[in-house]
N, C-alpha and C. Protein backbone atom coordinates (compact mmCIF):
# COMPACT_ATOMS: atom_id res chain seq x y z
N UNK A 1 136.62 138.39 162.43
CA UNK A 1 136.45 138.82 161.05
C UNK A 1 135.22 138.12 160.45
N UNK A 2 134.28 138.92 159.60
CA UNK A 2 133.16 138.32 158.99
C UNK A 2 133.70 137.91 157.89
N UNK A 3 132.72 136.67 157.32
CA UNK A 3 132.75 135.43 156.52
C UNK A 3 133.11 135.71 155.13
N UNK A 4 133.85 135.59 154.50
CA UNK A 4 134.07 135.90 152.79
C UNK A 4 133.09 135.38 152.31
N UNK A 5 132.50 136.28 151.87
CA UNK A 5 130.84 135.66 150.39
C UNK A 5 131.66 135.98 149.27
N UNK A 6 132.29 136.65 148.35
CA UNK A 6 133.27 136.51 147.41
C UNK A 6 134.35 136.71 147.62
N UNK A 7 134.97 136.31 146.22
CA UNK A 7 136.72 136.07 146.05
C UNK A 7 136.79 136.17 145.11
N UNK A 8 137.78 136.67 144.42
CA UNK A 8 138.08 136.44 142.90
C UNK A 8 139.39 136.68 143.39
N UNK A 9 140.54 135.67 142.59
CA UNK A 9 141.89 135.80 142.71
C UNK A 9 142.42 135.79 141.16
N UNK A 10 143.06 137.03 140.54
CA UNK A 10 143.80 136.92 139.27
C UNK A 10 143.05 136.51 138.36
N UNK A 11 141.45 137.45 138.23
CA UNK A 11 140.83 137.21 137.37
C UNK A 11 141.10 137.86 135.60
N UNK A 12 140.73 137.10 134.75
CA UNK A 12 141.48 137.79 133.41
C UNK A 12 140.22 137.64 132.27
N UNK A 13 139.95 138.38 131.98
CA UNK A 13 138.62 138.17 130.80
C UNK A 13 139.08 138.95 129.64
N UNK A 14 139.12 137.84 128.82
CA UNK A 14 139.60 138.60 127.44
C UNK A 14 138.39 138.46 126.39
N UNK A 15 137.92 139.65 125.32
CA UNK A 15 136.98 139.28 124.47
C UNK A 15 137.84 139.25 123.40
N UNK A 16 137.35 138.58 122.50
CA UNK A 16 138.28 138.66 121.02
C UNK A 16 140.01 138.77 121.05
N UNK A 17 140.41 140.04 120.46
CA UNK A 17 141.55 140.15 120.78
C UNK A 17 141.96 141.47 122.09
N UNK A 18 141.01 141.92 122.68
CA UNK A 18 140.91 143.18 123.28
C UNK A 18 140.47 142.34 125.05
N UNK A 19 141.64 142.15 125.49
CA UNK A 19 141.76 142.06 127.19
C UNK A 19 140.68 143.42 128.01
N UNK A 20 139.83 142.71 128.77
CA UNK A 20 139.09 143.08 129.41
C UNK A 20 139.13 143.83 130.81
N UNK A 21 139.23 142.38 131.09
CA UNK A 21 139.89 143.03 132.99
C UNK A 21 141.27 142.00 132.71
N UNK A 22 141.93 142.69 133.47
CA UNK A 22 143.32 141.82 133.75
C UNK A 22 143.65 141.54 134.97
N UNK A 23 144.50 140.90 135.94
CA UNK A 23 144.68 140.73 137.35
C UNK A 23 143.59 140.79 138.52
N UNK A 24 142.29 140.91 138.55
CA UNK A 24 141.58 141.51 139.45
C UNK A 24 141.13 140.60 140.47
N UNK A 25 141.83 140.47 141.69
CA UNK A 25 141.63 140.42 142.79
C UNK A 25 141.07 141.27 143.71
N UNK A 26 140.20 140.61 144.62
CA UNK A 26 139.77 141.28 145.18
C UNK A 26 138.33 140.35 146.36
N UNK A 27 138.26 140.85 147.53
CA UNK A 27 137.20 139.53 148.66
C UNK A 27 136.00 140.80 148.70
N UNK A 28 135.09 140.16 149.35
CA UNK A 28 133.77 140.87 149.87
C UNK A 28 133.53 140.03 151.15
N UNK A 29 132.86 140.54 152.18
CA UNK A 29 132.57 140.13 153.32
C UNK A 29 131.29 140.40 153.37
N UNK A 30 130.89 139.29 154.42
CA UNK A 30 129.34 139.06 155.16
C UNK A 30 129.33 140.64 155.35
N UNK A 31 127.90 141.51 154.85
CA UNK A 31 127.29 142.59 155.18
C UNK A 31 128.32 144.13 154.49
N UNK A 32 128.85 143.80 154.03
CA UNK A 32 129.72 144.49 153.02
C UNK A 32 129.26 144.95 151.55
N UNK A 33 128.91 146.53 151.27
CA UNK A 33 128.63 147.01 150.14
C UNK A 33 129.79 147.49 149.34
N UNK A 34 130.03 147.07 148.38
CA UNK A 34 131.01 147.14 147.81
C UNK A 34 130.83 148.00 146.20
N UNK A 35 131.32 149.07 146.09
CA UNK A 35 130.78 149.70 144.40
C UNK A 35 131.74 149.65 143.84
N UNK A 36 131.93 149.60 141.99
CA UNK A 36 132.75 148.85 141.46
C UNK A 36 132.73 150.68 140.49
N UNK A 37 133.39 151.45 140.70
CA UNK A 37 133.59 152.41 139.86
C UNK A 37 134.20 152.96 138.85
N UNK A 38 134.05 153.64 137.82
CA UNK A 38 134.49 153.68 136.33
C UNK A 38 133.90 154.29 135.51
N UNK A 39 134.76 154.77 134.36
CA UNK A 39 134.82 155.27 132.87
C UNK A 39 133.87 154.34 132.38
N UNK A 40 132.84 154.52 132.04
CA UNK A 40 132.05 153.82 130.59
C UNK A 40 132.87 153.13 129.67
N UNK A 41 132.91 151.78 129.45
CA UNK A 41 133.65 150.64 128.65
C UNK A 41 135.02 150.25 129.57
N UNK A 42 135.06 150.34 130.73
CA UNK A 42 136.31 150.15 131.44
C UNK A 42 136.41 148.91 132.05
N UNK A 43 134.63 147.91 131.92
CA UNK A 43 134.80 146.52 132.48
C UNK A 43 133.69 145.97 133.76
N UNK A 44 133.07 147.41 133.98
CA UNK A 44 132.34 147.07 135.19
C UNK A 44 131.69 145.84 134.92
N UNK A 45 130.21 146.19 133.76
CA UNK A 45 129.79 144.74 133.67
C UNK A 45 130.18 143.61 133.34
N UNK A 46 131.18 143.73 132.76
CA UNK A 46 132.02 142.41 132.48
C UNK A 46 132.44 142.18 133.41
N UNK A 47 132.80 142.46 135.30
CA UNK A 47 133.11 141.89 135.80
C UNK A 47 131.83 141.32 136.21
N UNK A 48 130.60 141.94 136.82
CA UNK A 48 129.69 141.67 136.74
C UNK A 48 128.98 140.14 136.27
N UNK A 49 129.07 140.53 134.86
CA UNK A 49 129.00 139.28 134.15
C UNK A 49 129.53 137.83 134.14
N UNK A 50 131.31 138.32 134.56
CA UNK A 50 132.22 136.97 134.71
C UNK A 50 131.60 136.78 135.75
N UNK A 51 131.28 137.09 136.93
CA UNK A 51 131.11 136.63 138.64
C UNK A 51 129.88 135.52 138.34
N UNK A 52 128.92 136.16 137.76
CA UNK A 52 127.52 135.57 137.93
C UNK A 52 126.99 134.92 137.18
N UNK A 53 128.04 134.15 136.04
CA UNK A 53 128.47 133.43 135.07
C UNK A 53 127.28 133.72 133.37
N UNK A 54 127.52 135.10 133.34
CA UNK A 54 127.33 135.03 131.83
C UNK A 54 128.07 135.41 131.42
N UNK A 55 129.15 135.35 131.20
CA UNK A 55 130.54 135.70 130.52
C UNK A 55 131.45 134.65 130.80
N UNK A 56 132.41 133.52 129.98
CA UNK A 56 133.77 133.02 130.26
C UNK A 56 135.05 133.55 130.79
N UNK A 57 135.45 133.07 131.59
CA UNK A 57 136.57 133.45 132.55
C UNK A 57 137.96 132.91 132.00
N UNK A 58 138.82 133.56 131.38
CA UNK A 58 139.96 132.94 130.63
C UNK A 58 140.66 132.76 131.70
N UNK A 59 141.46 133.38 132.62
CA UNK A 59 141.83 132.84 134.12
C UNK A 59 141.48 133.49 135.08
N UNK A 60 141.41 132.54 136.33
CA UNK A 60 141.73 133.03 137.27
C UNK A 60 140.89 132.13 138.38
N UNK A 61 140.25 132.98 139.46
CA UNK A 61 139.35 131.38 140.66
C UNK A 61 138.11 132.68 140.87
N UNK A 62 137.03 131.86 141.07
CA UNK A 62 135.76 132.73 141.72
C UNK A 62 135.08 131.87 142.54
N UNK A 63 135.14 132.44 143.59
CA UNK A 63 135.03 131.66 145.04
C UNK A 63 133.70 132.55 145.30
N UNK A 64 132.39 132.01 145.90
CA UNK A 64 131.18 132.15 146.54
C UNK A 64 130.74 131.47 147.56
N UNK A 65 130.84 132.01 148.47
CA UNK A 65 130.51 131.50 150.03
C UNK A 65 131.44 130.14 150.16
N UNK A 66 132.70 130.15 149.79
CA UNK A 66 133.66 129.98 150.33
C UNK A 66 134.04 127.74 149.22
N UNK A 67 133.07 128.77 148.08
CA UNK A 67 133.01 127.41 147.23
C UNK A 67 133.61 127.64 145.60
N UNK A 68 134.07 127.05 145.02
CA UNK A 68 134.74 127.39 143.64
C UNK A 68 133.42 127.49 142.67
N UNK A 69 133.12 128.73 141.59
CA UNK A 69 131.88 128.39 140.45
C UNK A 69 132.70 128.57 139.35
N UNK A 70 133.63 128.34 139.53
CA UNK A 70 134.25 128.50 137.72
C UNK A 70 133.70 127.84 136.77
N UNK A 71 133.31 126.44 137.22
CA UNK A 71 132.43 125.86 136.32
C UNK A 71 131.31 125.43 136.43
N UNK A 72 130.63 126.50 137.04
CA UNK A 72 129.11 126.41 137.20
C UNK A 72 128.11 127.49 136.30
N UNK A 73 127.26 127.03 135.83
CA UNK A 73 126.34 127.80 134.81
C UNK A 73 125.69 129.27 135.94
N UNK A 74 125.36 130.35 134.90
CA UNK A 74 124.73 131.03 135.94
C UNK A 74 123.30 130.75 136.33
N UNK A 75 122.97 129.55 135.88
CA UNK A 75 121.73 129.24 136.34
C UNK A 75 122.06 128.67 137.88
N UNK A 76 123.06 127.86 137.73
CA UNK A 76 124.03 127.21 138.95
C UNK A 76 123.92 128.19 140.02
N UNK A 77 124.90 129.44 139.35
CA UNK A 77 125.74 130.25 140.64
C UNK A 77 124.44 130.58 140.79
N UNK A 78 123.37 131.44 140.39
CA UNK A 78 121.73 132.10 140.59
C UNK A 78 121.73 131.12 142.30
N UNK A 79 121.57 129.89 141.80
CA UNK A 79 120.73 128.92 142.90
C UNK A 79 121.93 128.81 143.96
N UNK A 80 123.21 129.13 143.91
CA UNK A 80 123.76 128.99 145.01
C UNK A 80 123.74 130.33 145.78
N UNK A 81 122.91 131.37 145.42
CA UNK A 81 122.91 132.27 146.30
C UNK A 81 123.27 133.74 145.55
N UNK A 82 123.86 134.40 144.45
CA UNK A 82 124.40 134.83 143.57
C UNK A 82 123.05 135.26 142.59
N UNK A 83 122.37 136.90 143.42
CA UNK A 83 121.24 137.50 142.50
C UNK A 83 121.57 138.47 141.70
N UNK A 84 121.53 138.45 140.11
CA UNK A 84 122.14 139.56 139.21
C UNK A 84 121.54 140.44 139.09
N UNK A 85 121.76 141.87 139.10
CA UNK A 85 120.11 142.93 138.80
C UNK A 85 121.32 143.77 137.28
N UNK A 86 120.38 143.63 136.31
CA UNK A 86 121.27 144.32 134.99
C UNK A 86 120.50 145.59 134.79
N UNK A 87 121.32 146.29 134.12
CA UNK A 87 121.12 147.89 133.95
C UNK A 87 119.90 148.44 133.13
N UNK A 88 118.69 147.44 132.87
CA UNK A 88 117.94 147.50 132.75
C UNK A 88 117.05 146.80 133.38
N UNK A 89 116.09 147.61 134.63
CA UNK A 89 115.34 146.69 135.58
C UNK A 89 114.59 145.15 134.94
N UNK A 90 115.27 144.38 135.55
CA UNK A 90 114.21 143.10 135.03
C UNK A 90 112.89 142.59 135.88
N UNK A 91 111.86 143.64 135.32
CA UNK A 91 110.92 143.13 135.82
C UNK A 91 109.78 143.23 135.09
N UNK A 92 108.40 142.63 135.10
CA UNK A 92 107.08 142.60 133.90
C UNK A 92 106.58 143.75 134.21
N UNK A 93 107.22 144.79 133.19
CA UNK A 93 105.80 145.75 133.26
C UNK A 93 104.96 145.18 133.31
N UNK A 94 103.79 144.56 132.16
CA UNK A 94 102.31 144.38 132.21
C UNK A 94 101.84 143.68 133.26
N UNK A 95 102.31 143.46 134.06
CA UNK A 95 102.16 143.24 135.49
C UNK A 95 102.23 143.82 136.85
N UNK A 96 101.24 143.87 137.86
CA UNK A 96 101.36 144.58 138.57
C UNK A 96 102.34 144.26 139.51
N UNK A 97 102.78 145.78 140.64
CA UNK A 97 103.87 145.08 141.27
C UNK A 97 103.90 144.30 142.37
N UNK A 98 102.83 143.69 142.88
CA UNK A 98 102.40 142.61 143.66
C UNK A 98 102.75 141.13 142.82
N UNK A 99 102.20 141.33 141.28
CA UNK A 99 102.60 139.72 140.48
C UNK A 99 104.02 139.49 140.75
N UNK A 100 104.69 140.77 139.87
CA UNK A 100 105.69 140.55 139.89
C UNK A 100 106.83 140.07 141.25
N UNK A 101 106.49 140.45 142.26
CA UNK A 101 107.38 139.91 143.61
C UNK A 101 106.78 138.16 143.74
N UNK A 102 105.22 138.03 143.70
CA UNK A 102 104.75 136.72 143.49
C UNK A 102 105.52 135.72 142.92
N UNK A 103 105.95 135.96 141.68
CA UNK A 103 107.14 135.30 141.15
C UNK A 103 107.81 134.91 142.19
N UNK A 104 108.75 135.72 142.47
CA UNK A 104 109.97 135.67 143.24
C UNK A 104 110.15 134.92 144.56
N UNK A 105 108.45 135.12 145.34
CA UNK A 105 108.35 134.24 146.31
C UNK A 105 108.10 132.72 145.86
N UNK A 106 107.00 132.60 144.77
CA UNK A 106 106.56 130.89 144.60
C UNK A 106 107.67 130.51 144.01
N UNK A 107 109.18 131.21 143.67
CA UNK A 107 110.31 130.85 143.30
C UNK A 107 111.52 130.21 144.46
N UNK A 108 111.18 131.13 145.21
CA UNK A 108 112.11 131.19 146.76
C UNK A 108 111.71 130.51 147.27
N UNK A 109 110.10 130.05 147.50
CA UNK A 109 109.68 129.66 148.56
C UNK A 109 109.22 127.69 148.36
N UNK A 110 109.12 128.27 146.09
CA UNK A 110 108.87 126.23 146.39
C UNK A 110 107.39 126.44 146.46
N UNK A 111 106.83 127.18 146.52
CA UNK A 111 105.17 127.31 146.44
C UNK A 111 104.64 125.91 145.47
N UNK A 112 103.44 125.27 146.00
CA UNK A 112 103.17 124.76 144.48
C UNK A 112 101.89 125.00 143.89
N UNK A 113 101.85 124.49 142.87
CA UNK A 113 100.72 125.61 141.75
C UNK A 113 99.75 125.79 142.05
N UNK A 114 98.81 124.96 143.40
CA UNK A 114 97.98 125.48 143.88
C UNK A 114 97.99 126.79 145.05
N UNK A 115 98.82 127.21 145.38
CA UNK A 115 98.88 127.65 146.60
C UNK A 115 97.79 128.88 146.88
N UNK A 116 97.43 129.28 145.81
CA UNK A 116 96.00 130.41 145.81
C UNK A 116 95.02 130.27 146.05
N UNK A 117 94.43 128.49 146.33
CA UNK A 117 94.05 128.39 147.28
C UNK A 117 93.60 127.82 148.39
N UNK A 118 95.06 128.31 148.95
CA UNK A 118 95.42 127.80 150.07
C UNK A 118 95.27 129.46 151.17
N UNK A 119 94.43 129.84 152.18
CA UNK A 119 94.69 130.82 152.76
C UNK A 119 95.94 130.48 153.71
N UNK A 120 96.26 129.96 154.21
CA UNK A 120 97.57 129.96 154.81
C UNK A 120 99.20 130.71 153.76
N UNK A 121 98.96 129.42 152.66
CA UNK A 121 100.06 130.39 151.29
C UNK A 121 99.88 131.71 151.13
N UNK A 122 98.51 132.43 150.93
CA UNK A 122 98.13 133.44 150.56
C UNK A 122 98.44 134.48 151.87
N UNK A 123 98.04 133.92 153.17
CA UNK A 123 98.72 134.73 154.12
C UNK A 123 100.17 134.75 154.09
N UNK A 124 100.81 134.00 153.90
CA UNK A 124 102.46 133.92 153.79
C UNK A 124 102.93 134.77 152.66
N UNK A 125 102.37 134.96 152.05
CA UNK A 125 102.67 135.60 150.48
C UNK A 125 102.38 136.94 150.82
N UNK A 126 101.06 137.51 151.35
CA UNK A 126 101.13 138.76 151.74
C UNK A 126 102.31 139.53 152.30
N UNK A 127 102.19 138.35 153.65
CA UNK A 127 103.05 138.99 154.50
C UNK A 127 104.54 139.25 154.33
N UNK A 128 104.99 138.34 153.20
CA UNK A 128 106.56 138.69 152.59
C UNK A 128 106.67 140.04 151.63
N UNK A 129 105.45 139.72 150.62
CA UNK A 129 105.39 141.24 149.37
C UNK A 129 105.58 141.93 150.48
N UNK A 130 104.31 142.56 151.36
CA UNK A 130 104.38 143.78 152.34
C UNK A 130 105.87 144.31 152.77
N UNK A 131 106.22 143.09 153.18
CA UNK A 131 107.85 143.44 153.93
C UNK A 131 108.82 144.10 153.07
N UNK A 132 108.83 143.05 151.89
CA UNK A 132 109.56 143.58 150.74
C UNK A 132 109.42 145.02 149.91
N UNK A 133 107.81 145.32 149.72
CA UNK A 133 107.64 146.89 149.20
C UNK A 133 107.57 147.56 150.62
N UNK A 134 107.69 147.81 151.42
CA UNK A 134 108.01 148.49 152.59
C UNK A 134 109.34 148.50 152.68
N UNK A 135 109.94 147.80 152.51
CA UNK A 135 111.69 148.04 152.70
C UNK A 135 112.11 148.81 151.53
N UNK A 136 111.37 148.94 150.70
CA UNK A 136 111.90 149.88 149.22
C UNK A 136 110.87 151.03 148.88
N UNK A 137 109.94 151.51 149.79
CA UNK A 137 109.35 152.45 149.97
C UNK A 137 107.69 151.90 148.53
N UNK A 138 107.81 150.89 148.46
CA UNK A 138 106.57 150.99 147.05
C UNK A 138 105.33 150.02 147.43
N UNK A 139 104.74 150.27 149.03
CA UNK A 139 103.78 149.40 149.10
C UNK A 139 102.65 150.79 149.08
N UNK A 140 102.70 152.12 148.41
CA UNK A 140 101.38 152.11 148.13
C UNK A 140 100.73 151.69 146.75
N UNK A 141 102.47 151.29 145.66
CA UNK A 141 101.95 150.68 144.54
C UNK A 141 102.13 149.43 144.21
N UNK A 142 101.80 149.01 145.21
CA UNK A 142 101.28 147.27 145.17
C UNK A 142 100.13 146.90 144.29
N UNK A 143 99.30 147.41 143.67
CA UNK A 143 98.63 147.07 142.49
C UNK A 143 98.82 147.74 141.19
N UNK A 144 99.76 148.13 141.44
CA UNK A 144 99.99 149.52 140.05
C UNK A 144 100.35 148.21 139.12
N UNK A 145 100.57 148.62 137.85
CA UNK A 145 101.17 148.27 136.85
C UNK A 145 102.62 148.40 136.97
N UNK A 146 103.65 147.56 136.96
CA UNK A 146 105.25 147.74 137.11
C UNK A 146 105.81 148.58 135.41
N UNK A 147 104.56 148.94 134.91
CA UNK A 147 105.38 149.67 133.45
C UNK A 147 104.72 151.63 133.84
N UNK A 148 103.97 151.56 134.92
CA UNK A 148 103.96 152.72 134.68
C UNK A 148 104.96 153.62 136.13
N UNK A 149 105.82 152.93 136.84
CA UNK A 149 106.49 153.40 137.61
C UNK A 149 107.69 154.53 137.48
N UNK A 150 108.22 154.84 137.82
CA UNK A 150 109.38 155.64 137.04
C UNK A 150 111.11 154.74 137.21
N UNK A 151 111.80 155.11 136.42
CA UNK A 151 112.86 154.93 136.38
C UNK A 151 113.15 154.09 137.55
N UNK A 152 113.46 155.13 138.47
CA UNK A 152 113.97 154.56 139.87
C UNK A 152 112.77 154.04 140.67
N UNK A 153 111.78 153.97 140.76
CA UNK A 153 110.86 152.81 141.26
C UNK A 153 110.84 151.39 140.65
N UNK A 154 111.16 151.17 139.17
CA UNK A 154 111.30 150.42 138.76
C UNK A 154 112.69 149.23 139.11
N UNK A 155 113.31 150.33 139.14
CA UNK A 155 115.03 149.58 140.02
C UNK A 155 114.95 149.16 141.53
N UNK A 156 113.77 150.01 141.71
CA UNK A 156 113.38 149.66 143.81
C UNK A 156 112.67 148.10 143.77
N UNK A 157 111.67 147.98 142.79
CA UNK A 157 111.32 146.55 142.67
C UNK A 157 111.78 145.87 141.86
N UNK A 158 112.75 145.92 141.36
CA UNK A 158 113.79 145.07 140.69
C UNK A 158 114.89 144.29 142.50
N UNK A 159 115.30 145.35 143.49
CA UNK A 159 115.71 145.65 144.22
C UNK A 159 115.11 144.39 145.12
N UNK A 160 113.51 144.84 145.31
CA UNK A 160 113.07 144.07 146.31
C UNK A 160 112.90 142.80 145.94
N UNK A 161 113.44 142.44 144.47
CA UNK A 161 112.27 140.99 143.72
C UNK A 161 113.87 140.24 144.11
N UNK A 162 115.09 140.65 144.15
CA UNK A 162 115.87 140.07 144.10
C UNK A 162 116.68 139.89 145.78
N UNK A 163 115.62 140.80 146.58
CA UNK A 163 116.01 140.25 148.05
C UNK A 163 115.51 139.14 148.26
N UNK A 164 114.20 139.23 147.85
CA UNK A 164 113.45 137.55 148.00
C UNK A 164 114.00 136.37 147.95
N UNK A 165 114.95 136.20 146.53
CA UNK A 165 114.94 135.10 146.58
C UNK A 165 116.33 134.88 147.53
N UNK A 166 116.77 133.56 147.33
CA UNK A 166 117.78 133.15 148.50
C UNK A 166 119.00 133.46 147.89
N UNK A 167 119.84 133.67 148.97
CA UNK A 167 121.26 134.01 148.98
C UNK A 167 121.98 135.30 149.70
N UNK A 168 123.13 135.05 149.60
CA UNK A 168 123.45 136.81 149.94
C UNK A 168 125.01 137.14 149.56
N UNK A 169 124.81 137.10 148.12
CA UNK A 169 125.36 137.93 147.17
C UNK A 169 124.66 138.55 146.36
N UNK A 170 124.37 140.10 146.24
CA UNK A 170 123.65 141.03 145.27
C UNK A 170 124.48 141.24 144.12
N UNK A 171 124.68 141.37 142.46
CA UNK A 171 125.43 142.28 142.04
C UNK A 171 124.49 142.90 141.53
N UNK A 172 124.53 144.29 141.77
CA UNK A 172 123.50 144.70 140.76
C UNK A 172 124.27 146.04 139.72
N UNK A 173 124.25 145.99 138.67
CA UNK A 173 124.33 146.69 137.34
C UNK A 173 123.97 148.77 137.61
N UNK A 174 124.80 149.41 137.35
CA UNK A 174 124.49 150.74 137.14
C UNK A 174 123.17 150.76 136.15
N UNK A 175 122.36 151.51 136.75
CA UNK A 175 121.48 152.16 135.66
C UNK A 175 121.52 152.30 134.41
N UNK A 176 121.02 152.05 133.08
CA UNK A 176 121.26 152.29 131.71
C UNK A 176 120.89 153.59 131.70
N UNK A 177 121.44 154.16 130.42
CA UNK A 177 122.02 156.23 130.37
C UNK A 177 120.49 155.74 129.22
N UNK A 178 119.82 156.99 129.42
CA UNK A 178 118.32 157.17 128.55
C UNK A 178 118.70 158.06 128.10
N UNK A 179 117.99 158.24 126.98
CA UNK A 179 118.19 159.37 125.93
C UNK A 179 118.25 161.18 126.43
N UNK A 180 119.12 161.60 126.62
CA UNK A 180 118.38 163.19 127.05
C UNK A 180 117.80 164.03 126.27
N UNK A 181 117.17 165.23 126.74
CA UNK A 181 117.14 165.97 125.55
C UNK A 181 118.24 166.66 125.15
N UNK A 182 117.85 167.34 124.10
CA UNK A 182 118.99 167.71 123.34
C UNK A 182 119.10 168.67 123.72
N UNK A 183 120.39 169.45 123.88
CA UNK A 183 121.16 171.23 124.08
C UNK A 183 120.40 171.99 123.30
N UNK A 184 120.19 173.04 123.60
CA UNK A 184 119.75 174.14 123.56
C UNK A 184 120.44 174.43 122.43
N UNK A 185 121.52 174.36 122.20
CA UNK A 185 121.93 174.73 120.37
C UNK A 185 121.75 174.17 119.61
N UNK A 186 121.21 172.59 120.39
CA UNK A 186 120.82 171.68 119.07
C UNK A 186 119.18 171.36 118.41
N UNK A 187 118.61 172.73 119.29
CA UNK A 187 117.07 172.49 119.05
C UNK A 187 116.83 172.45 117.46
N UNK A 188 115.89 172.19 117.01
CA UNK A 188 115.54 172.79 115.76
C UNK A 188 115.55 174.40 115.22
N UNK A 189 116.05 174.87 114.19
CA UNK A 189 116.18 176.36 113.67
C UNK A 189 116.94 177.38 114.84
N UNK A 190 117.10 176.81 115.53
CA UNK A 190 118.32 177.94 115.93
C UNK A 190 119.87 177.64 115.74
């Protein structure tokens, strides 16, 4: 049997007076995709949230790679391995999408502030972005701007910025709902 990377046993998140999730148990295993499905306001991100510690946990245990974070900050759980992606891609538009993975490596990797120039760093740095926008289909926009991508390119390098760094627990967040247009009966004058 492969390795438990989460646990939650009899988890309970209450906001105010309105109980959240109640009882929720449940493991994840080494190489295991797991989707958390639901009605809009039913708790997803709040479980989300409790796991990867921006939310308080009124009871229960949350076990990560086989260690207790109940009382660890999510800056904590982040560094023990535990990458959050929220329903709005977090990444710098005004930046291209080469900066933006840059981050993620001189983050992962411990780079230090000179490393640009260093051609050895700079070869190491290539050669990770490349890997990373190749595994998410976006190395022909490796110099683009990350604000003019679309929707779902934007979530692909959100995707790849958060393989980088270390660990291997993903949660990542459903897509945020964008405005549609409006019905056809609701145009103007008809």
């Amino acid at each position: 049997m492969s390795k438990k990377i989460l646990s939650l046993e009899n988890l309970h998140v209450q906001i105010g007076a309105r109980m959240i999730l109640q009882d929720i148990s449940f493991d994840v295993h080494e190489g295991e995709v797991v989707g958390i499905i639901g009605p809009n306001g039913c708790g997803k991100t709040t479980l989300l949230n409790a796991i990867s510690g921006f939310l308080p946990v009124d009871t229960g245990i949350i076990s990560v790679n086989g260690k207790d974070v109940m009382d660890l900050s999510a800056h904590h759980r982040a560094r023990m391995g535990i990458a959050r992606g929220f329903q709005h891609a977090g990444v710098f538009r005004q930046m291209t999408v080469e900066e933006n993975l840059m981050m993620a490596v001189e983050r992962a990797e411990g780079y230090p502030f000179w490393w640009m120039l260093s051609g050895d760093y700079r070869k190491k740095m290539s050669a990770v972005i490349g890997t990373a926008l190749e595994e998410v289909a976006l190395l022909p926009h490796k110099k683009s701007l990350a604000g003019v991508l679309s929707g779902g390119e934007l979530r692909f390098l959100e995707l790849a910025r958060l393989k980088i760094l270390p660990g291997n627990l993903l949660l990542l967040g459903g897509p945020a709902r964008t405005p549609c247009a409006p019905r056809r009966d609701e145009w103007p004058g008809t």
